[in-house]
N, C-alpha and C. Protein backbone atom coordinates (compact mmCIF):
# COMPACT_ATOMS: atom_id res chain seq x y z
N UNK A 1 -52.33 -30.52 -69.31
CA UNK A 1 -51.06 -31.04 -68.89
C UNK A 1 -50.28 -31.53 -70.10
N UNK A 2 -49.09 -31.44 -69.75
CA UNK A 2 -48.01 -31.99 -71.13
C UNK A 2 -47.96 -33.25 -70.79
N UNK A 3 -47.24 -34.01 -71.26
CA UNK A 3 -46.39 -34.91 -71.20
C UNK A 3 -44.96 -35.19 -71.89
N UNK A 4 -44.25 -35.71 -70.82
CA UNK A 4 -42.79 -35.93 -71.28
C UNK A 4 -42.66 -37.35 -71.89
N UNK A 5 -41.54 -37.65 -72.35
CA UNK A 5 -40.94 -38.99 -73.40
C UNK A 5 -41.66 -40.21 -72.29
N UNK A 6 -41.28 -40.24 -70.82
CA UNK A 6 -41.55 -41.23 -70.06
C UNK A 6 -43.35 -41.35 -69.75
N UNK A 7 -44.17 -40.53 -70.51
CA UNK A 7 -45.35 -40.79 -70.08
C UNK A 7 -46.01 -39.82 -68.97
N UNK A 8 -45.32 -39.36 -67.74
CA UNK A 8 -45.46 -39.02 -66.96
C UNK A 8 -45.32 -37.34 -67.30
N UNK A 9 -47.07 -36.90 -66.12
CA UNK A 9 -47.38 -35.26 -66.37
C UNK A 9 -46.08 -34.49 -65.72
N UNK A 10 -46.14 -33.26 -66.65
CA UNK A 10 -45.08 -32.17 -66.90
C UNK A 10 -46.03 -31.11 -66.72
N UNK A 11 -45.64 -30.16 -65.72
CA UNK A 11 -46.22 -29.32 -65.55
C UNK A 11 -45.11 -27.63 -65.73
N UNK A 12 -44.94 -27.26 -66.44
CA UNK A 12 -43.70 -26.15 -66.69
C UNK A 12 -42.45 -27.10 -66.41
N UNK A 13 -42.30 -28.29 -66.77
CA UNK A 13 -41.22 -28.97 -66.94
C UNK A 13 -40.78 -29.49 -65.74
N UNK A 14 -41.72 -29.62 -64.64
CA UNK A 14 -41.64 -30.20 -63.32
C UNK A 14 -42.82 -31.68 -63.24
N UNK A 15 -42.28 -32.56 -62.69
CA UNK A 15 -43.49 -33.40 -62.52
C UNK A 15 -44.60 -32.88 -61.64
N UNK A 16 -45.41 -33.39 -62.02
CA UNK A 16 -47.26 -32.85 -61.64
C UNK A 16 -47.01 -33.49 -60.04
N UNK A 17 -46.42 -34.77 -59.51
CA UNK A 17 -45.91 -35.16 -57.97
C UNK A 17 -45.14 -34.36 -56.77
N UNK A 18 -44.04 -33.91 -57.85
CA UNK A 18 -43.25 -33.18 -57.82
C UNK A 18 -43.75 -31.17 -56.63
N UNK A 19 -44.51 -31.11 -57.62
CA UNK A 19 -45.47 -29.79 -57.87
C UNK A 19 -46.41 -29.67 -56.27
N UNK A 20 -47.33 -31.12 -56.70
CA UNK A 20 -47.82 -31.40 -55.51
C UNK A 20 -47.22 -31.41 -54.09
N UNK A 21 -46.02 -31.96 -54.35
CA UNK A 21 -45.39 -32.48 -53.03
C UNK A 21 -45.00 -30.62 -52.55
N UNK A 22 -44.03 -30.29 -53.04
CA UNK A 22 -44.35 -28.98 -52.72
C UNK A 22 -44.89 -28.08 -52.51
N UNK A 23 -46.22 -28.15 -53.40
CA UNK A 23 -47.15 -26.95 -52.42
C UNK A 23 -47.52 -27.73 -51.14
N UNK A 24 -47.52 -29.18 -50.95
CA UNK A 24 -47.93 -29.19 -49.86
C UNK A 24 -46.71 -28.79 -48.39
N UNK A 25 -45.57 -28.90 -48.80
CA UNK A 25 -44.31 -28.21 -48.21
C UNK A 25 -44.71 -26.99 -47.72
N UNK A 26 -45.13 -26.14 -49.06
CA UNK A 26 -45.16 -24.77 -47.98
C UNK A 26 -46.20 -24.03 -47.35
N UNK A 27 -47.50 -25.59 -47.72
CA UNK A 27 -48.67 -25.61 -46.62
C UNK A 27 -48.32 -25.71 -44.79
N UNK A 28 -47.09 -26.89 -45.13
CA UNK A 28 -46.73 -27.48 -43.30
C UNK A 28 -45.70 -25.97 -42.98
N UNK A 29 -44.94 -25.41 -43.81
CA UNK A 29 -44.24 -24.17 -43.69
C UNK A 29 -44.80 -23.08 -42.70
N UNK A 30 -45.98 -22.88 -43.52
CA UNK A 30 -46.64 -21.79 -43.22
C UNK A 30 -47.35 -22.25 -42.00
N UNK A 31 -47.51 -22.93 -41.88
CA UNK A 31 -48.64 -23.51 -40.39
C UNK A 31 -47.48 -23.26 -39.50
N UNK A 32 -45.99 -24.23 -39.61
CA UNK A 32 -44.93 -23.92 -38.93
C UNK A 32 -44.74 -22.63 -38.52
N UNK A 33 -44.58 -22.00 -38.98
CA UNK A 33 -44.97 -20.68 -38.50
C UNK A 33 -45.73 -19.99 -37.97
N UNK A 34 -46.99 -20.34 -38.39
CA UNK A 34 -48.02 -19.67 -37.54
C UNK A 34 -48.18 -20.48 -36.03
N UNK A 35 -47.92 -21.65 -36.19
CA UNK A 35 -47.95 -21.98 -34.80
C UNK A 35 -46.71 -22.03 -33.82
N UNK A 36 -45.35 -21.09 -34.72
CA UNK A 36 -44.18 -21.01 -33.77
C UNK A 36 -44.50 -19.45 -33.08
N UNK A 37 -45.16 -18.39 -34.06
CA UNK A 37 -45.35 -17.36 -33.46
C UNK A 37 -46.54 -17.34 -32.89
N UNK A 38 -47.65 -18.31 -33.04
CA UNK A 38 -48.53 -18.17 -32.24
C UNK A 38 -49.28 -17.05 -31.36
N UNK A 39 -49.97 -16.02 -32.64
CA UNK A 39 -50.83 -15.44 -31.90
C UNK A 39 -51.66 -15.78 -31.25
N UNK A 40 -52.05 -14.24 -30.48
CA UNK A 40 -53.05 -14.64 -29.13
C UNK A 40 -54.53 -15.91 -29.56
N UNK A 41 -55.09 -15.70 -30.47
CA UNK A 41 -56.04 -16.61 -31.13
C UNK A 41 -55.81 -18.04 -31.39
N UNK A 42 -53.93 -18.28 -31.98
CA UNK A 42 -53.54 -19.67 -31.65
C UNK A 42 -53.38 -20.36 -30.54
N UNK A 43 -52.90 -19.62 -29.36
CA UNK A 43 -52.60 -19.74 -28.12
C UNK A 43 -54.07 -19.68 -27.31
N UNK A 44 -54.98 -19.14 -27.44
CA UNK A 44 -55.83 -19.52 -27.02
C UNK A 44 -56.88 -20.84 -27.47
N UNK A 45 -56.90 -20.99 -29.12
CA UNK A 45 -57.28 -22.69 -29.24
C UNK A 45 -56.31 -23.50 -28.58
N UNK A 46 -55.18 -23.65 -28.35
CA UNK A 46 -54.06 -24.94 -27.57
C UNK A 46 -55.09 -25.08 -26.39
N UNK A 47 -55.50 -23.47 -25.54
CA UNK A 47 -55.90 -23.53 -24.48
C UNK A 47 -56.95 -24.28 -24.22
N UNK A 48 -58.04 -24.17 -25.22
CA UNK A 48 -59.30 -24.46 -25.51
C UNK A 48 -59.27 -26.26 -25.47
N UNK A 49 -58.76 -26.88 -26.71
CA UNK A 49 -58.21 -28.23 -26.60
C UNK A 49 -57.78 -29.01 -25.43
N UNK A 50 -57.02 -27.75 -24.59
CA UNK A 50 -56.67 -28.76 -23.44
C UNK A 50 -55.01 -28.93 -23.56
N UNK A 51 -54.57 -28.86 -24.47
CA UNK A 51 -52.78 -28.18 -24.79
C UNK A 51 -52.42 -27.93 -24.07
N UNK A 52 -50.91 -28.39 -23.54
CA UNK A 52 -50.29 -27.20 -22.44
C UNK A 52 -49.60 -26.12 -23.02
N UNK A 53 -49.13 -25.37 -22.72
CA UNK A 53 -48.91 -23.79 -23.08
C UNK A 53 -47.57 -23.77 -24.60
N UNK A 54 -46.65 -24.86 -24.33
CA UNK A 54 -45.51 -24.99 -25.23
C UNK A 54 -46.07 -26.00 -26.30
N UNK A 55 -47.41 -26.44 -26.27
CA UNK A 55 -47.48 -27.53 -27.58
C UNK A 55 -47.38 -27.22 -28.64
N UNK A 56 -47.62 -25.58 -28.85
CA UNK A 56 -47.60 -24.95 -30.36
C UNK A 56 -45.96 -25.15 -30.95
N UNK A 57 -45.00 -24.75 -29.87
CA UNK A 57 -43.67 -25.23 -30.71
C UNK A 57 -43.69 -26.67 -30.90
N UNK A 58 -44.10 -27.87 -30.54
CA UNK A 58 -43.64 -28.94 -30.86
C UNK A 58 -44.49 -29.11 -32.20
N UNK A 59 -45.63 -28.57 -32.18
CA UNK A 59 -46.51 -28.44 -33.39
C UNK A 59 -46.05 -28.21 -34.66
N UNK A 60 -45.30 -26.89 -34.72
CA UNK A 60 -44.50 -25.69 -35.57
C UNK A 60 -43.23 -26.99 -35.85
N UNK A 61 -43.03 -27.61 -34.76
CA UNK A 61 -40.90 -28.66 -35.09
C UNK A 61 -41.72 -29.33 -36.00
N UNK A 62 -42.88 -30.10 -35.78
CA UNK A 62 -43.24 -31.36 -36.45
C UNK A 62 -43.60 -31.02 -37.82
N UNK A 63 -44.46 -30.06 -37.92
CA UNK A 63 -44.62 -29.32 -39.34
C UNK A 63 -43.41 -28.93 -40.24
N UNK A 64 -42.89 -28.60 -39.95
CA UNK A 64 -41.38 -28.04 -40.26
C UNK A 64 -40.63 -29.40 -40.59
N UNK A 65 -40.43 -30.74 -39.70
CA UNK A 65 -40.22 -31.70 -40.49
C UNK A 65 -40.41 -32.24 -41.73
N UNK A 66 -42.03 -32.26 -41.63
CA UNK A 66 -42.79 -32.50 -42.25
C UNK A 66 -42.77 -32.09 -43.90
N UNK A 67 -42.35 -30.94 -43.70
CA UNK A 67 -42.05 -29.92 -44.75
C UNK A 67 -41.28 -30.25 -45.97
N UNK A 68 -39.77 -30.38 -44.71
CA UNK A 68 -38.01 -30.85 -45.34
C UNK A 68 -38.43 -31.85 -45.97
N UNK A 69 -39.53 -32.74 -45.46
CA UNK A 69 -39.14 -34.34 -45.92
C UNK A 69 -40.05 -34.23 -46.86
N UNK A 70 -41.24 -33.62 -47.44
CA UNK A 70 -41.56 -33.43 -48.46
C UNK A 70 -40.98 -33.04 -49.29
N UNK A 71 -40.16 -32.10 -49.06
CA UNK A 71 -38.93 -31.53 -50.68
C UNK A 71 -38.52 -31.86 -50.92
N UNK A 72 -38.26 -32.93 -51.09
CA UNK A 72 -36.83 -34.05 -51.47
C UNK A 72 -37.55 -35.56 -51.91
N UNK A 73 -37.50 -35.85 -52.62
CA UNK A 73 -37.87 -37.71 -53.23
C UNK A 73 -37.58 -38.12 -52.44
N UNK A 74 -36.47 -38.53 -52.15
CA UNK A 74 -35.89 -39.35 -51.21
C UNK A 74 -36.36 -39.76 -49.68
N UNK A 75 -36.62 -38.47 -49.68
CA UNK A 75 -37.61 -38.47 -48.07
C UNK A 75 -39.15 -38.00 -47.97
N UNK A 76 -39.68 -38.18 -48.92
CA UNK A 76 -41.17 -37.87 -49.42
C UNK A 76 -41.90 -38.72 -48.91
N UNK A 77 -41.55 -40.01 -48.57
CA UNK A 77 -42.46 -41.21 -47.90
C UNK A 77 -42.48 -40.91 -46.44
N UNK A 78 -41.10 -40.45 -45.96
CA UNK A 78 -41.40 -39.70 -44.23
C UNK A 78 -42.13 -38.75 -44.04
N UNK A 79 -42.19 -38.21 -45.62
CA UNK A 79 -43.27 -36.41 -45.28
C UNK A 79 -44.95 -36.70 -45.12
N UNK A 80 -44.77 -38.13 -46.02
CA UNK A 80 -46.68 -38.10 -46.12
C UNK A 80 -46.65 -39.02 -45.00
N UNK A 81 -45.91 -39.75 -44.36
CA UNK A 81 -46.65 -40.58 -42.86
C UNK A 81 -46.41 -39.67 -41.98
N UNK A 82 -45.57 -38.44 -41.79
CA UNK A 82 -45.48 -37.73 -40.48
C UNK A 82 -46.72 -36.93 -40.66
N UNK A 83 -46.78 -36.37 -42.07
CA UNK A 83 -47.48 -35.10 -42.41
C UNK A 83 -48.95 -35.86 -41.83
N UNK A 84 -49.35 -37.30 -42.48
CA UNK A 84 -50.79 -37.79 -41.93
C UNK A 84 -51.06 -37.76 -40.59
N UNK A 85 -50.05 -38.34 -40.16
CA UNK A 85 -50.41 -38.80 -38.54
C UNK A 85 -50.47 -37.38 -37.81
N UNK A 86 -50.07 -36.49 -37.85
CA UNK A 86 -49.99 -34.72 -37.72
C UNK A 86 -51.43 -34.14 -38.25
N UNK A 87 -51.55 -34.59 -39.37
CA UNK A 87 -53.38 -33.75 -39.78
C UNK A 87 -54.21 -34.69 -39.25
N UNK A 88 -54.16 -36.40 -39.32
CA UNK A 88 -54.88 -37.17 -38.64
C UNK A 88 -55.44 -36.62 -36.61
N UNK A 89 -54.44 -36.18 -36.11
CA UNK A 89 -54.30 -35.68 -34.91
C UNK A 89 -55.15 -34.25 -34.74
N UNK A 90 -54.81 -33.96 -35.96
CA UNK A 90 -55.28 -32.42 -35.48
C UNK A 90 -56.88 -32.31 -36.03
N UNK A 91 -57.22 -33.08 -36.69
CA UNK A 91 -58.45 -33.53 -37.53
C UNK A 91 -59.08 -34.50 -35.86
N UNK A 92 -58.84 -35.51 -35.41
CA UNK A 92 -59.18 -35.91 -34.30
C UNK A 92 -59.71 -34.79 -32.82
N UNK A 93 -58.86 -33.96 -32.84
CA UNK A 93 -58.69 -32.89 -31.84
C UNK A 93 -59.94 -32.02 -32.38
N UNK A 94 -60.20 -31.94 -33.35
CA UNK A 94 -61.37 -30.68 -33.95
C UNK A 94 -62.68 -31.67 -33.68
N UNK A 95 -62.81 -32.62 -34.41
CA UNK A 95 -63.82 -33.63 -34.16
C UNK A 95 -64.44 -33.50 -32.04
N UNK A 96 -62.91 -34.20 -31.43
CA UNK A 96 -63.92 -34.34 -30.45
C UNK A 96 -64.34 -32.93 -29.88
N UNK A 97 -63.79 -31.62 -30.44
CA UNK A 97 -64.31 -30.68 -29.76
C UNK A 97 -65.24 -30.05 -30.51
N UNK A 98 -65.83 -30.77 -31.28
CA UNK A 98 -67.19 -30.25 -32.30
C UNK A 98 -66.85 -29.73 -33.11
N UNK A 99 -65.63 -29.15 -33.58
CA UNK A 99 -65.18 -27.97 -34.58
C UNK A 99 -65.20 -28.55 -36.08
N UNK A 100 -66.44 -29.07 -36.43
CA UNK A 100 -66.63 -29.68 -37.66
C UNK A 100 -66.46 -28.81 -38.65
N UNK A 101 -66.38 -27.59 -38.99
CA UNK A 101 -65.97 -27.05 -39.77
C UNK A 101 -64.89 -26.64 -39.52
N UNK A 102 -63.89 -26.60 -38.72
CA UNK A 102 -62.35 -26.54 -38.64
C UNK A 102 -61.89 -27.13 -39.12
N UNK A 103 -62.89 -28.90 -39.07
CA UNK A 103 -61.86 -29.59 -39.53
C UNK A 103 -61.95 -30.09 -41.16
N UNK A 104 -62.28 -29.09 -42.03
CA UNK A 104 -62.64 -28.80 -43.58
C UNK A 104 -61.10 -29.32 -44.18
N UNK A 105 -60.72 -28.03 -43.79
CA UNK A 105 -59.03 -27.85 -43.99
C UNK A 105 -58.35 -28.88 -43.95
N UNK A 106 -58.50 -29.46 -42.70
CA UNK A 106 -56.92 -30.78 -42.49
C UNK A 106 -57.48 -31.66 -43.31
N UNK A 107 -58.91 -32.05 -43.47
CA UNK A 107 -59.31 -32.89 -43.84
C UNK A 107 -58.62 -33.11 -45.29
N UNK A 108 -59.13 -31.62 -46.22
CA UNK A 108 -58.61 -31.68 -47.64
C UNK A 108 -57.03 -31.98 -47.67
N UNK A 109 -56.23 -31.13 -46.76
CA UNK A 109 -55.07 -31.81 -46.82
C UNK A 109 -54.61 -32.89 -46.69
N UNK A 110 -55.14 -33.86 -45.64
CA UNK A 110 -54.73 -34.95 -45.44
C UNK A 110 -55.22 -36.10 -47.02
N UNK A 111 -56.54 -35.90 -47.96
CA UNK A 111 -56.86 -36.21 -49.19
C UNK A 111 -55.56 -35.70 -50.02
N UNK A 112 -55.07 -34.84 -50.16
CA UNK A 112 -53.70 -34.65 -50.59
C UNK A 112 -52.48 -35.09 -50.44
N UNK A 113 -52.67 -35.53 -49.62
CA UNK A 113 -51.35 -36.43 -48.40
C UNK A 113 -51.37 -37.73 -49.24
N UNK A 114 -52.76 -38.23 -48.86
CA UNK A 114 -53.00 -39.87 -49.71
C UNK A 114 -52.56 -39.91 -51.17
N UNK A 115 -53.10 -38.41 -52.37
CA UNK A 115 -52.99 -38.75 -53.61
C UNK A 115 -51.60 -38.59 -53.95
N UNK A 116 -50.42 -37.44 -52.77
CA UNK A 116 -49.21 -37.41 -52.66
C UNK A 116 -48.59 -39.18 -52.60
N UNK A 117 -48.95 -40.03 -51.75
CA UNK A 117 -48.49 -40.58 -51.17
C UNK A 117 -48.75 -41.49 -52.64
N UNK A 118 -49.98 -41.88 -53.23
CA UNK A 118 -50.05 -42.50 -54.62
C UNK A 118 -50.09 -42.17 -55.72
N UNK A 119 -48.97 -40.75 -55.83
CA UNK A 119 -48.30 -40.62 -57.10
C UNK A 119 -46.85 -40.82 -56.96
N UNK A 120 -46.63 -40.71 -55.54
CA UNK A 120 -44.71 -41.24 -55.39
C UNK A 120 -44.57 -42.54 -55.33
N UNK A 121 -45.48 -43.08 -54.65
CA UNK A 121 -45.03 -44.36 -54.37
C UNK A 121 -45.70 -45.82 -55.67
């Protein structure tokens, strides 16, 4: 890693927070999507869980929030409490249905969420 005049990591001339906060953007992106088009395999875990049939779009809105408010400083503190309470949920939902290795994924993300959350703030 570089560093700039202020101390703080430079990564191709972007902050290393910065960097972070965005890939995790077009982590909630891409989920947004997959759970707005929701193939037959997504639509059948909602089923599985206990979901009613439209939860995948409210899933896909919240992610998609989640997203916006990560790209921007300004609203980066709304991205990591929506973004938690969203992987916290979906990390809960895998747990009580045994899916302990499903819940690998949210898990690491949501560890990303936290080190997001204590390099902005």
């Amino acid at each position: 890693m570089l560093w700039n005049k202020r101390g703080r990591d430079v990564i191709f001339g972007f902050a290393g927070q910065d960097l972070l906060a965005w890939a995790l953007a077009a982590f909630f992106v891409i989920g947004a999507v997959g759970n707005w088009i929701a193939p037959p395999n997504v639509r059948a875990e909602y089923t599985r869980w206990g979901y009613p049939d439209w939860f995948h779009y409210v899933t896909a809105g919240l992610e998609l929030l989640v997203a916006m408010f990560l790209a921007f400083a300004s609203t980066r503190f709304w991205g990591v409490g929506l973004g938690a309470a969203i992987i916290l949920a979906a990390i809960a939902t895998l747990l009580l249905h045994k899916e302990y290795r499903h819940a690998l994924l949210p898990t690491t993300v949501l560890l990303f969420l936290i080190l997001q959350g204590y390099l902005s703030f």
